[in-house]
C-alpha atoms as a PDB file:
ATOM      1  CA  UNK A   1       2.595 -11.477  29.562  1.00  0.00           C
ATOM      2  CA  UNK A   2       4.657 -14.342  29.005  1.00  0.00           C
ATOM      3  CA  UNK A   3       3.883 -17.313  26.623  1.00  0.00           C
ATOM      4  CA  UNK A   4       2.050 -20.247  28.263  1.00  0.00           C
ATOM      5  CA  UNK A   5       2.368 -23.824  27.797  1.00  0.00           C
ATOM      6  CA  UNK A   6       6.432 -23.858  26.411  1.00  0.00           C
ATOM      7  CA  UNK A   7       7.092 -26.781  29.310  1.00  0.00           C
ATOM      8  CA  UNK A   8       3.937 -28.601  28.572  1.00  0.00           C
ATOM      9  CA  UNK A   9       4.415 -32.474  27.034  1.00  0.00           C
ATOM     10  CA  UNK A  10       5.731 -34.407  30.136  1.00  0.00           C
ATOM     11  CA  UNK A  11       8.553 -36.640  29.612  1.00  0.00           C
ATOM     12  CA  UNK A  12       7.334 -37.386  25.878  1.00  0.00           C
ATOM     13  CA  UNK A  13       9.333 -35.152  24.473  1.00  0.00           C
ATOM     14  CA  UNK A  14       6.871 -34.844  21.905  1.00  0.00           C
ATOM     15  CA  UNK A  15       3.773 -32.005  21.995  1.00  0.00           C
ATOM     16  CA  UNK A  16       0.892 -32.401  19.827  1.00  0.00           C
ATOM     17  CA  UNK A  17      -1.062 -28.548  18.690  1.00  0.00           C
ATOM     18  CA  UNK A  18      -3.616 -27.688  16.807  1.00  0.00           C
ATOM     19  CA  UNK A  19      -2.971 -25.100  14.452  1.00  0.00           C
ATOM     20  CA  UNK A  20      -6.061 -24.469  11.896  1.00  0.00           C
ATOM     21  CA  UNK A  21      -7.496 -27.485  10.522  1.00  0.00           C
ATOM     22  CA  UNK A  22      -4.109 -29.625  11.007  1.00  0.00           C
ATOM     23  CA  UNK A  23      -2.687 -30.865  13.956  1.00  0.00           C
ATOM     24  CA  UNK A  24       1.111 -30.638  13.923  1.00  0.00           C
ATOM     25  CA  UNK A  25       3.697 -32.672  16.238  1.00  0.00           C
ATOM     26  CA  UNK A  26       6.024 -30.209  18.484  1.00  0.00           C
ATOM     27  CA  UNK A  27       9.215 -32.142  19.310  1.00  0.00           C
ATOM     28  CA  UNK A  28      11.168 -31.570  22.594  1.00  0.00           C
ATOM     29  CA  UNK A  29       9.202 -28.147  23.588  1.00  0.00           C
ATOM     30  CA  UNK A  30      10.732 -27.933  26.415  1.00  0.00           C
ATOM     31  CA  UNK A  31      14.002 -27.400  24.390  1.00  0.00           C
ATOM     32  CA  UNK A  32      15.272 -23.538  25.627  1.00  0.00           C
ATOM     33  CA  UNK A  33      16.150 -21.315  22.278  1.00  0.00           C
ATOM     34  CA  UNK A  34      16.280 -18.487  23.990  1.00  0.00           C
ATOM     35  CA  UNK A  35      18.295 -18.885  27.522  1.00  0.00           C
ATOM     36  CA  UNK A  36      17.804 -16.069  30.265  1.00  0.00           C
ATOM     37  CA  UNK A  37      20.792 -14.021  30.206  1.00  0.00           C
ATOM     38  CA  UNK A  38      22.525 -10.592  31.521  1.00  0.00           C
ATOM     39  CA  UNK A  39      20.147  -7.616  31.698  1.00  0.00           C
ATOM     40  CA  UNK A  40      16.889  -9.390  32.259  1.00  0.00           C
ATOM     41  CA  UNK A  41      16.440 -11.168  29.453  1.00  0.00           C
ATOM     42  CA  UNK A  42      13.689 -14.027  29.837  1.00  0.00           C
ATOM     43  CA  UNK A  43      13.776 -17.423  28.888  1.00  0.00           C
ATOM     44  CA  UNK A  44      11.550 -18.604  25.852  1.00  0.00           C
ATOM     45  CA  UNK A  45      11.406 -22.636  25.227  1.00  0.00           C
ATOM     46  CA  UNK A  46      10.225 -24.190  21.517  1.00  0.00           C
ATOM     47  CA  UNK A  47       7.117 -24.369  23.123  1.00  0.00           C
ATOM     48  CA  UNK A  48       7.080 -20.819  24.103  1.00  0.00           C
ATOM     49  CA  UNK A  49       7.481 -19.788  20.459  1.00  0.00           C
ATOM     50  CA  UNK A  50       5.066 -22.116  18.904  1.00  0.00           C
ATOM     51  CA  UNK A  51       2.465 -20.809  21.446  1.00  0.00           C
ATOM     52  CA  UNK A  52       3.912 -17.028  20.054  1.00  0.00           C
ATOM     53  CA  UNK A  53       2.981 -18.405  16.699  1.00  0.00           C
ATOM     54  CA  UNK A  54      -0.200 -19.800  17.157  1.00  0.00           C
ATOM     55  CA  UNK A  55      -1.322 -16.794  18.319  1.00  0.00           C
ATOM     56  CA  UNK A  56       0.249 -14.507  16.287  1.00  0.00           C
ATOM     57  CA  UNK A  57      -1.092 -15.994  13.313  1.00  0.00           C
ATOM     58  CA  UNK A  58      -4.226 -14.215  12.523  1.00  0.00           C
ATOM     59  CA  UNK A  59      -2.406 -11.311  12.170  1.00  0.00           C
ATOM     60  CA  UNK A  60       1.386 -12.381  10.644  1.00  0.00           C
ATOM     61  CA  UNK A  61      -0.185 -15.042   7.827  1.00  0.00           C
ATOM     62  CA  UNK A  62      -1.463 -11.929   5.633  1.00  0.00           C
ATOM     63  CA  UNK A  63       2.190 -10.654   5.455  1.00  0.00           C
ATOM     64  CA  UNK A  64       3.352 -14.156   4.553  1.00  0.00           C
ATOM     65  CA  UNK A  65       0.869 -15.639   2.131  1.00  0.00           C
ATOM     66  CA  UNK A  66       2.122 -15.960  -1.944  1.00  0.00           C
ATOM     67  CA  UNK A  67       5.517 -15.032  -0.683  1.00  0.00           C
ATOM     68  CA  UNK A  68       8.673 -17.350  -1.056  1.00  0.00           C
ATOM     69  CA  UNK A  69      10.577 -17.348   2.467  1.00  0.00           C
ATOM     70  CA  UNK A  70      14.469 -17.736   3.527  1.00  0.00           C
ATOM     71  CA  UNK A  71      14.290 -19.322   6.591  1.00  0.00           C
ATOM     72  CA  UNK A  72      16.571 -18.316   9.287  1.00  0.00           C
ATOM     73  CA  UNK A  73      17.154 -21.475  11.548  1.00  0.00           C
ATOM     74  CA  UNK A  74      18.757 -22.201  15.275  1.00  0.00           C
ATOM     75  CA  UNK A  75      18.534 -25.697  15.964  1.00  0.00           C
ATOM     76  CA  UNK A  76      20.348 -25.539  19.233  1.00  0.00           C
ATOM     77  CA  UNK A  77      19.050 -22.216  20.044  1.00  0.00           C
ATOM     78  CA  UNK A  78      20.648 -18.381  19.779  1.00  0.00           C
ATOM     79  CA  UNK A  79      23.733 -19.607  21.254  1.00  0.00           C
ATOM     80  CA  UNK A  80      24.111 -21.872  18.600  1.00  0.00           C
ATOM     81  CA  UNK A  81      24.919 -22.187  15.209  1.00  0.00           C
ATOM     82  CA  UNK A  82      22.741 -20.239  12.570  1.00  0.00           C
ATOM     83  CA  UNK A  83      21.694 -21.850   9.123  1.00  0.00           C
ATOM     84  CA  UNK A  84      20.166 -19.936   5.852  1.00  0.00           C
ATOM     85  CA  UNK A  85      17.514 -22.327   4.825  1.00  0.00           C
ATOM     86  CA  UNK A  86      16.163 -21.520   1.377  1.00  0.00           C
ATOM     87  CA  UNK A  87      15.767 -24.818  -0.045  1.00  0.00           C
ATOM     88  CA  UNK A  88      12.485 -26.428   1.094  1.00  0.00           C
ATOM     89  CA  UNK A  89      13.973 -30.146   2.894  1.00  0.00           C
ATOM     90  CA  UNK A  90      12.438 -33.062   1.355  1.00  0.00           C
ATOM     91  CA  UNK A  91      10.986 -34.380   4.960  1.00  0.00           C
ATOM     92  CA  UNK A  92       8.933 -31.696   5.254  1.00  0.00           C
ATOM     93  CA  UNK A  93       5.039 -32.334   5.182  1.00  0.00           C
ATOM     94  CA  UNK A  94       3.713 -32.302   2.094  1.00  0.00           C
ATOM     95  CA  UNK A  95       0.840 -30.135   2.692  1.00  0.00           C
ATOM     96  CA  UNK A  96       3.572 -26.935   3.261  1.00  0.00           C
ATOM     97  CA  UNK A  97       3.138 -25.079  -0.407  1.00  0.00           C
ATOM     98  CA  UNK A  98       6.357 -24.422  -2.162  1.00  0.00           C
ATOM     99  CA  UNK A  99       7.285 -22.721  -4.973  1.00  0.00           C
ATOM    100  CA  UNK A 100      10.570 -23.173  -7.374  1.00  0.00           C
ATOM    101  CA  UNK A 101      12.504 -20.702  -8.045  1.00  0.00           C
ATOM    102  CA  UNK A 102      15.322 -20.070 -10.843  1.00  0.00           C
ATOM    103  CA  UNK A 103      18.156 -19.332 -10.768  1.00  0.00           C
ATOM    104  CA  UNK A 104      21.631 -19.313 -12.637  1.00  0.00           C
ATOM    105  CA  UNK A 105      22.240 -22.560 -12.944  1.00  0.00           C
ATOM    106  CA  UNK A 106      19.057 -24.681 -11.442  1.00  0.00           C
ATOM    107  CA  UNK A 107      16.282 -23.448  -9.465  1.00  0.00           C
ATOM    108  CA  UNK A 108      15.267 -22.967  -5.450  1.00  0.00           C
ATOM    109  CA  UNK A 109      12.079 -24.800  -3.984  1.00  0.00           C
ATOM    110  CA  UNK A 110      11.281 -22.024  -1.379  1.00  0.00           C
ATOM    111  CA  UNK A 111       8.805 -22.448   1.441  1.00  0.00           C
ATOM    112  CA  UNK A 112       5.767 -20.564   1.178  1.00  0.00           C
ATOM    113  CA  UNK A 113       4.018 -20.129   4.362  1.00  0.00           C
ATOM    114  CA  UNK A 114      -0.056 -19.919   3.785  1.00  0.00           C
ATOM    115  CA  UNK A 115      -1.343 -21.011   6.975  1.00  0.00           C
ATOM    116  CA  UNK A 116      -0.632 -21.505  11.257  1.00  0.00           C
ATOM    117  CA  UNK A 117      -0.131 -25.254  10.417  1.00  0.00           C
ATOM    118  CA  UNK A 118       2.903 -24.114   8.324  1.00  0.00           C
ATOM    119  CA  UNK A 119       3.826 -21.266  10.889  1.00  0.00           C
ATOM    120  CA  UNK A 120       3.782 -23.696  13.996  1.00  0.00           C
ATOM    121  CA  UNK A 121       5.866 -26.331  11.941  1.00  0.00           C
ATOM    122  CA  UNK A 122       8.449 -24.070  11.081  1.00  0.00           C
ATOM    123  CA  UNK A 123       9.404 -22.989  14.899  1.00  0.00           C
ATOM    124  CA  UNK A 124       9.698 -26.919  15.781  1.00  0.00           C
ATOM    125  CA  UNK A 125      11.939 -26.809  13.435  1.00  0.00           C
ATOM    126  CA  UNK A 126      13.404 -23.570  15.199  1.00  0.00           C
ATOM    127  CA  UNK A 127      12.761 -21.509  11.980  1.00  0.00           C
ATOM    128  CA  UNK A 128      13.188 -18.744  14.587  1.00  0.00           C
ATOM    129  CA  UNK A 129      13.222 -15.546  11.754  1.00  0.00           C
ATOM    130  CA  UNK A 130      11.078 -15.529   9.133  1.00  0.00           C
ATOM    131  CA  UNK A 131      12.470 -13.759   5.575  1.00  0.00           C
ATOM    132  CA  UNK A 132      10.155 -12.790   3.090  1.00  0.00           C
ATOM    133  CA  UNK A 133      10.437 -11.948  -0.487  1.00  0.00           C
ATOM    134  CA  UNK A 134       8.653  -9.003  -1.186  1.00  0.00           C
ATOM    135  CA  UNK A 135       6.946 -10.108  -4.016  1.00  0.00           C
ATOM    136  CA  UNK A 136       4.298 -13.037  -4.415  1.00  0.00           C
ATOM    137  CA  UNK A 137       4.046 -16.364  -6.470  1.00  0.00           C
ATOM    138  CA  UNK A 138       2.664 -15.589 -10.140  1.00  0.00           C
ATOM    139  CA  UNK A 139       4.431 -12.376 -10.162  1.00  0.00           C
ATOM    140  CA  UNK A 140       7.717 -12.670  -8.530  1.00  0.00           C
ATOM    141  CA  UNK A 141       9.312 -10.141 -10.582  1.00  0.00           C
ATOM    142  CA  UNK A 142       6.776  -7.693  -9.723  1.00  0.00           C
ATOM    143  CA  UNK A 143       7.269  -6.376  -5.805  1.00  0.00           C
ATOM    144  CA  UNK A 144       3.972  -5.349  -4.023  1.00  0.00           C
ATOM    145  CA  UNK A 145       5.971  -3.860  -1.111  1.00  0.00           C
ATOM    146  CA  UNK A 146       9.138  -1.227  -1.107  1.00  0.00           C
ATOM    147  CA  UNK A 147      11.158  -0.926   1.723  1.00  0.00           C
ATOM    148  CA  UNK A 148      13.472   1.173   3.401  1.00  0.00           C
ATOM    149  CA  UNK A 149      15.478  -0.195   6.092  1.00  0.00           C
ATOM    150  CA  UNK A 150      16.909   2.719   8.727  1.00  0.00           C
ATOM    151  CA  UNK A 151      20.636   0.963   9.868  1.00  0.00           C
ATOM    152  CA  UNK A 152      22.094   3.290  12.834  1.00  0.00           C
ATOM    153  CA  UNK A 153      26.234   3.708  13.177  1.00  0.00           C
ATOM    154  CA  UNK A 154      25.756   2.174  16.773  1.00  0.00           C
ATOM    155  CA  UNK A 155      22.593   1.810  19.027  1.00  0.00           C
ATOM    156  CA  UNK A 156      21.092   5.185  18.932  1.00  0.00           C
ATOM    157  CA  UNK A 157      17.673   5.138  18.537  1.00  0.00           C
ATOM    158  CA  UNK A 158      17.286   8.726  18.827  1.00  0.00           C
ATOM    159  CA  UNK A 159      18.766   8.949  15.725  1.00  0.00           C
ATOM    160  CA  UNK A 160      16.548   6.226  13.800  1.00  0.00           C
ATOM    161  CA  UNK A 161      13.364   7.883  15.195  1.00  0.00           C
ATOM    162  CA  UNK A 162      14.917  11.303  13.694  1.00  0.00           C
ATOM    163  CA  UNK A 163      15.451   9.758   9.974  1.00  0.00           C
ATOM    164  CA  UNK A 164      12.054   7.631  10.044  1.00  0.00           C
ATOM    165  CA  UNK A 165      10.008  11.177  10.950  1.00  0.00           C
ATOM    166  CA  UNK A 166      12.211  12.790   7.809  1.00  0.00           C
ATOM    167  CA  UNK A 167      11.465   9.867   5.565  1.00  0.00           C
ATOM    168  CA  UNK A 168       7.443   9.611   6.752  1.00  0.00           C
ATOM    169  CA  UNK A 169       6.908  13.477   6.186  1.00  0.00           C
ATOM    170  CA  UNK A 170       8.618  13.286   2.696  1.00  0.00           C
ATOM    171  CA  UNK A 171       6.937   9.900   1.524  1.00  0.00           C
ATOM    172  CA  UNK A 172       3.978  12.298   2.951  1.00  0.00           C
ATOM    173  CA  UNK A 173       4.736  14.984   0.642  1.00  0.00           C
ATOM    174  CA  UNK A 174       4.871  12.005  -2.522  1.00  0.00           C
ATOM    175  CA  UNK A 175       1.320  11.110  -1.469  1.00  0.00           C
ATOM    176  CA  UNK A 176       2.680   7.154  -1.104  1.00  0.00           C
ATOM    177  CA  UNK A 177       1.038   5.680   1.903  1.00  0.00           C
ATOM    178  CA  UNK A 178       3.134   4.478   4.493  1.00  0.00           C
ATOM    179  CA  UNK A 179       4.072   2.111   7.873  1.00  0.00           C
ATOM    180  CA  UNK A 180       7.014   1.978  10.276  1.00  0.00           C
ATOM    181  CA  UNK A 181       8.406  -1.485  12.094  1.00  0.00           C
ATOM    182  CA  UNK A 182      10.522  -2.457  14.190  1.00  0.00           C
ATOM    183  CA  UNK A 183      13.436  -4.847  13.156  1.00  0.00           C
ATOM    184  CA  UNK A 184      13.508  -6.441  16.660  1.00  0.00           C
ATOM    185  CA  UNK A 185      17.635  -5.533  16.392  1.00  0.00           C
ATOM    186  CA  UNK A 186      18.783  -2.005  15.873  1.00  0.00           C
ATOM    187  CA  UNK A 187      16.641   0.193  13.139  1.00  0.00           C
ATOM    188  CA  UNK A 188      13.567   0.403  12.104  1.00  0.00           C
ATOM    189  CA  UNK A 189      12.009  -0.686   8.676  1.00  0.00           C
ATOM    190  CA  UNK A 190       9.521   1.905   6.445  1.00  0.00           C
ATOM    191  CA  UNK A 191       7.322  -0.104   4.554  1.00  0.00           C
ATOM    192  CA  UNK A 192       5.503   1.480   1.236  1.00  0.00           C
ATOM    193  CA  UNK A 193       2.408  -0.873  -0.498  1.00  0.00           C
ATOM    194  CA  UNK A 194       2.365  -0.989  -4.250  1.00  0.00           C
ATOM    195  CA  UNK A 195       0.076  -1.806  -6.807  1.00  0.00           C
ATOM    196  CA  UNK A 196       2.589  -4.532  -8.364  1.00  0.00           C
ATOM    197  CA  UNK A 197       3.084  -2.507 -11.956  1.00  0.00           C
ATOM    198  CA  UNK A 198       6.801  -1.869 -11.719  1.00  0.00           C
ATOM    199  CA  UNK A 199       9.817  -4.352 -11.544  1.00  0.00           C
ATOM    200  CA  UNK A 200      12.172  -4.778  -9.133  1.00  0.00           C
ATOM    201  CA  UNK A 201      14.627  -2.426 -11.270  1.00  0.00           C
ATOM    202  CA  UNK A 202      11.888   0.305 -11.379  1.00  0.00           C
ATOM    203  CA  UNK A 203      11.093   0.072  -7.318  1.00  0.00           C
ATOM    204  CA  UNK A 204      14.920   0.402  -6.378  1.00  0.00           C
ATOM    205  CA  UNK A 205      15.978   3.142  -8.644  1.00  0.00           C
ATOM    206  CA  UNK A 206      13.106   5.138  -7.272  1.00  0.00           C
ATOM    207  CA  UNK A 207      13.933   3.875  -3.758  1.00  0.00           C
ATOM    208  CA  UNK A 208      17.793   5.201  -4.214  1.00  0.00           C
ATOM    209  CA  UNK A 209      15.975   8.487  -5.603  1.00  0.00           C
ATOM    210  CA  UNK A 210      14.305   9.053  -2.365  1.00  0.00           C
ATOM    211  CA  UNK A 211      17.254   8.146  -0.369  1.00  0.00           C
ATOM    212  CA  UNK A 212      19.655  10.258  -2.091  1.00  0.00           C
ATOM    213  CA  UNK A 213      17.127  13.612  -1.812  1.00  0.00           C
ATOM    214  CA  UNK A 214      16.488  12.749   2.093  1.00  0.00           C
ATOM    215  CA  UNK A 215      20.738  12.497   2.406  1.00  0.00           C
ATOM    216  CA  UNK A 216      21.535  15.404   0.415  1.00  0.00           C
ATOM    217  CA  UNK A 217      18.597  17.478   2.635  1.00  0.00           C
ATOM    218  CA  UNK A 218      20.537  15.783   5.985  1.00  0.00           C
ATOM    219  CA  UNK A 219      24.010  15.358   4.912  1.00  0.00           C
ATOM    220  CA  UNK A 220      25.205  15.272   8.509  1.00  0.00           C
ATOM    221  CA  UNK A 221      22.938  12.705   9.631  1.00  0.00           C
ATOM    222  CA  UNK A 222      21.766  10.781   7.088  1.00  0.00           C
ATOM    223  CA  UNK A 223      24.125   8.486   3.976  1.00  0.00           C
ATOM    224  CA  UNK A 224      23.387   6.235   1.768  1.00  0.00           C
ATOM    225  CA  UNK A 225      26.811   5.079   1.426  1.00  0.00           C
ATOM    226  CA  UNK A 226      27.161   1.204   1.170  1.00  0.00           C
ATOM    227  CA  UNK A 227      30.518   0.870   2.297  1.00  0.00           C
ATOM    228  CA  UNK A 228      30.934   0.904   6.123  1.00  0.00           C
ATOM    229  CA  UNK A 229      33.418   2.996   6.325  1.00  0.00           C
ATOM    230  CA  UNK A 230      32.106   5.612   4.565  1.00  0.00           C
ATOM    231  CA  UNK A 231      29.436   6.173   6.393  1.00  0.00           C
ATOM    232  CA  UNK A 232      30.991   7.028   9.676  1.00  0.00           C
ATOM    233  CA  UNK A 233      28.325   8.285  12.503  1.00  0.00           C
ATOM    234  CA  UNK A 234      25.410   8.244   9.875  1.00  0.00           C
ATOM    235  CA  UNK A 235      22.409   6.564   9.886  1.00  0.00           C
ATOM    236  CA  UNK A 236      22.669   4.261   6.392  1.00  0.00           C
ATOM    237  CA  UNK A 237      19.372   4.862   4.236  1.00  0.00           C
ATOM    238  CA  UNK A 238      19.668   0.941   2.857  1.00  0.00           C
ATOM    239  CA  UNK A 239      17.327   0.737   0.015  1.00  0.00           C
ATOM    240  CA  UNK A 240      18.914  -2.752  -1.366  1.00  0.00           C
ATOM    241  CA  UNK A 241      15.913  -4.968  -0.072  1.00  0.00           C
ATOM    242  CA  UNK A 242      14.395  -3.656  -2.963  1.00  0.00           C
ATOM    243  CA  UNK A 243      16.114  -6.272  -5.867  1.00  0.00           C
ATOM    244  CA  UNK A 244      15.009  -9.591  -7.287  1.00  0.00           C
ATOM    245  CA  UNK A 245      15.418 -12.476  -4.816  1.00  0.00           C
ATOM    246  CA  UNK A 246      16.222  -9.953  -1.965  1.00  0.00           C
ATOM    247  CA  UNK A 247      14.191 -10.548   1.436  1.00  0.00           C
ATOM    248  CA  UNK A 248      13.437  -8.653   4.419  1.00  0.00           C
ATOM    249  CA  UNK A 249      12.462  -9.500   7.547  1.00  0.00           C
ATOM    250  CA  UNK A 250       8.201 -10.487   8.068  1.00  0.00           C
ATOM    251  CA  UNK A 251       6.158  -8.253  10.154  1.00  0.00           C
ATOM    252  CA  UNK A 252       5.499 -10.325  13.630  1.00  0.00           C
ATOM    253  CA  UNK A 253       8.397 -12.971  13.042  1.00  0.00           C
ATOM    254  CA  UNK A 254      11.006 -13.131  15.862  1.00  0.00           C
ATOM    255  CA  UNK A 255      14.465 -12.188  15.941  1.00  0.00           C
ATOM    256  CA  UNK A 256      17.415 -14.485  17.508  1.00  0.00           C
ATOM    257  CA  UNK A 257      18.200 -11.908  19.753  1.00  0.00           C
ATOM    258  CA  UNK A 258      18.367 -12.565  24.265  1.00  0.00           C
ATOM    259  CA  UNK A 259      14.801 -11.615  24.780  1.00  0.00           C
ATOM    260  CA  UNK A 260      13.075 -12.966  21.642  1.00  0.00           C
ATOM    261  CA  UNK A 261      12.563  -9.704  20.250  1.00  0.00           C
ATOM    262  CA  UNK A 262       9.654  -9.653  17.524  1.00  0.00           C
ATOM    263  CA  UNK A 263       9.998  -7.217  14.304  1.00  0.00           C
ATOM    264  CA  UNK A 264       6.649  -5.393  15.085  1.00  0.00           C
ATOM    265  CA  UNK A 265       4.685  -2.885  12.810  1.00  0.00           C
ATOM    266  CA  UNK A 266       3.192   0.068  14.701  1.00  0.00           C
ATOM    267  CA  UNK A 267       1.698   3.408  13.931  1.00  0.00           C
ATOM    268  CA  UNK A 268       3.315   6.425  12.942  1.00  0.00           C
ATOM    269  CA  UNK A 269       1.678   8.280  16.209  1.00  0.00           C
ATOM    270  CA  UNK A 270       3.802   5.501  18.029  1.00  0.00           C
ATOM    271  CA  UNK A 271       6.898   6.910  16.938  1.00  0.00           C
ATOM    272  CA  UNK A 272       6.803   9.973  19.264  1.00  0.00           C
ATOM    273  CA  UNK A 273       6.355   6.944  22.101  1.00  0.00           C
ATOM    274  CA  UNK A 274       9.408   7.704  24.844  1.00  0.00           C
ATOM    275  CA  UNK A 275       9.285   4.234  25.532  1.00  0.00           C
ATOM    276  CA  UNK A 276      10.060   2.723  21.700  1.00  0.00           C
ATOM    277  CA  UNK A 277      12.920   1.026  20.584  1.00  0.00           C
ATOM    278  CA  UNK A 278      14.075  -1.790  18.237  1.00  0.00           C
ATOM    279  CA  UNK A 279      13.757  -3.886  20.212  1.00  0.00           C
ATOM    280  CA  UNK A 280      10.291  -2.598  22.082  1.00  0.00           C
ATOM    281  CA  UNK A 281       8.269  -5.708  21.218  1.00  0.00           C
ATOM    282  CA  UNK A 282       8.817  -9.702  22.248  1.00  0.00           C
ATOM    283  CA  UNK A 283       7.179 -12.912  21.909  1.00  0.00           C
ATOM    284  CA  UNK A 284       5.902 -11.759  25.617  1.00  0.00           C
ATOM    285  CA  UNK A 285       3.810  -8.588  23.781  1.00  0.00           C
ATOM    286  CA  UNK A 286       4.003  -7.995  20.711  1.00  0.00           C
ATOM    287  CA  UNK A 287       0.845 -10.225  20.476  1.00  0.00           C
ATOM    288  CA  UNK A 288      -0.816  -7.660  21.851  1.00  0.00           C
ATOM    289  CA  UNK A 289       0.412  -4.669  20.036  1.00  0.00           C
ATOM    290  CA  UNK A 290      -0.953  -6.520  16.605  1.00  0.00           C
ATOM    291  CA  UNK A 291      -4.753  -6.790  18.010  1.00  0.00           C
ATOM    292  CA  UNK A 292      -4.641  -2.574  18.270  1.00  0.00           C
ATOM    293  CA  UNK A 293      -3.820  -3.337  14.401  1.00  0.00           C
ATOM    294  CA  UNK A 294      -1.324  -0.795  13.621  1.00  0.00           C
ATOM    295  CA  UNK A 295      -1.320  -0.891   9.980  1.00  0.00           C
ATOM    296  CA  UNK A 296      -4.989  -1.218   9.755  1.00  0.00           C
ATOM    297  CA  UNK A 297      -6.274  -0.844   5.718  1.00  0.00           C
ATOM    298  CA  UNK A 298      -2.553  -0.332   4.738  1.00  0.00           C
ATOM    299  CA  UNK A 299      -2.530  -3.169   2.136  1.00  0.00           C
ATOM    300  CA  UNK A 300      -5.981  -1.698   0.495  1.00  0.00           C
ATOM    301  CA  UNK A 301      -4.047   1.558  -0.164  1.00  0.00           C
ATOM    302  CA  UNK A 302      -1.545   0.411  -2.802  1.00  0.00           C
ATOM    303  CA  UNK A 303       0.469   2.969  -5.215  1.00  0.00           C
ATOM    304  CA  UNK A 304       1.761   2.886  -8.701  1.00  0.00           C
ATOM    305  CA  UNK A 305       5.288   4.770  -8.596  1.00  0.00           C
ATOM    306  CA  UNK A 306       4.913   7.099 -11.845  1.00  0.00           C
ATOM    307  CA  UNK A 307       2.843   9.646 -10.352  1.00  0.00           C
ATOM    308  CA  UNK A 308       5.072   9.743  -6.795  1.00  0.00           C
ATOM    309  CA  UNK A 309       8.601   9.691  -9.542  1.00  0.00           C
ATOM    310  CA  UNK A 310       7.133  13.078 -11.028  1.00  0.00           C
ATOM    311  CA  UNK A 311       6.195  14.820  -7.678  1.00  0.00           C
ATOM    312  CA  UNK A 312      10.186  13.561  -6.622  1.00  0.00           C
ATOM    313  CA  UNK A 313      11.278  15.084  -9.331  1.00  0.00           C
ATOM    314  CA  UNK A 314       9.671  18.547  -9.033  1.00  0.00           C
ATOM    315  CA  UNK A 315      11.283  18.540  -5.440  1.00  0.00           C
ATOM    316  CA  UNK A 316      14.709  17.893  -7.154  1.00  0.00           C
ATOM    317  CA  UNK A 317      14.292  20.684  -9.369  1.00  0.00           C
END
């Protein structure tokens, strides 16, 4: 179904929402970020995606709250040019939470994005991909989430659904809970809830670990190579997410891609699905893929790492 209400506003080219207990001020809605293009791909105005957000909220906000955000922003649309926004501007409303950051040599003032108000103010500002940190304020050095993002050679999803089964069955076998996503662009992201005891250092060296014992099982298919060109036809295991100040893309945010693609969770009985793809999900559906809930009680189940290290290394040997 497609988003309603992108070409309402008149001639104002101004739009007025209510989002929460704030109303926020849409400016030119009818502005086109995504234009229709070769192979079908529909046509998705500002308003279009602040409508997406709106109602996506219920269901995105959880995966944003506490975290600091790099904001990924199109003012002229996909066929325009792309800025990295980390900074937080100095115009922006003052009730949008922020939280500094240091760094060598000064600090960051990230945008931390609590509630719909925030959400909807960030697409007029054509915020159109949302980055998260995968840690939360208070604790930033302390990552509640560990993820493994699947990067394919080329555009083969066959061989992404492959290496997320493999990595499922053996996170399986390490008794860590675990949920698959779409990136909305080629691969698929595993995502693994923890308890928050480990640092950064801690989460990616056991990340790597896990990697390097699904490669060495699938040397054909799988690498974990980090230079292009040694990786040749093989899906790349990329663990790096997993660092201090590192971000990955937020469950539900949209990718500026022809289509509006949306990086959607979804079940691992999904994953047998004919029909799924990266790109499976857009700011047309993927709305209603999130009320089925796909990751439903995933956050409750959270891990510490030492007892999932020991059964890893048993399997090495």
């Amino acid at each position: 179904m497609r988003a309603s209400g992108g070409r309402s506003g008149g001639g104002t080219g101004k739009r007025t929402v209510r989002a929460g207990r704030r109303t926020v001020e849409v400016h030119r809605p009818e502005k086109v970020l995504f234009p229709a293009g070769d192979g079908g791909a529909e046509e998705y105005t500002k308003g279009d995606l602040v409508d997406y957000c709106r109602a996506v909220a219920p269901f995105m906000l959880p995966h944003l709250r506490g975290r600091p955000l790099m904001l990924e922003r199109h003012p002229d649309g996909i066929d325009g040019p792309r800025f990295m926004q980390k900074n937080t501007p100095e115009h922006y409303p003052e009730w949008i939470r922020r939280v500094e950051v240091g760094k060598e040599g000064g600090t960051v003032c990230h945008t931390v994005c609590d509630d719909s108000a925030t959400l909807v103010h960030l697409a007029d500002q054509a915020a159109l991909t949302l980055h998260r940190w995968l840690s939360r304020t208070g604790r930033l050095d302390r990552p509640d989430r560990m993820v493994f993002d699947l990067d394919p050679a080329g555009d083969d999803f066959e061989t992404v659904r492959s290496a997320a089964g493999l990595l499922g069955e053996l996170l399986g076998e390490l008794r860590l809970p675990s949920a698959p996503m779409t990136t909305g662009s080629r691969g698929l992201h595993v995502v693994v809830p923890l308890d928050g005891r480990q640092d950064f250092d801690d989460v990616r060296e056991f990340a790597r670990a896990v990697a390097d014992v699904l490669a060495a099982a699938h040397p054909d298919r799988l690498t974990t190579a980090a230079r292009k060109k040694d990786r040749g036809d093989r899906l790349y295991l990329d663990i790096q997410r997993n660092a201090y100040a590192q971000t990955a893309v937020a469950p539900f945010t949209v990718r500026a891609l022809p289509g509006a693609p949306v990086a959607t969770p979804f079940t691992w009985d999904q994953l047998d699905d004919p029909g799924l793809h990266a790109r499976r999900w857009t700011v047309a559906d993927a709305v209603d893929q999130a009320r089925t809930r796909p990751w439903s009680g995933l956050t409750a189940r959270t891990r510490a790492l030492g007892p999932a290290r020991r059964r890893l290394n048993a399997l090495r040997g």
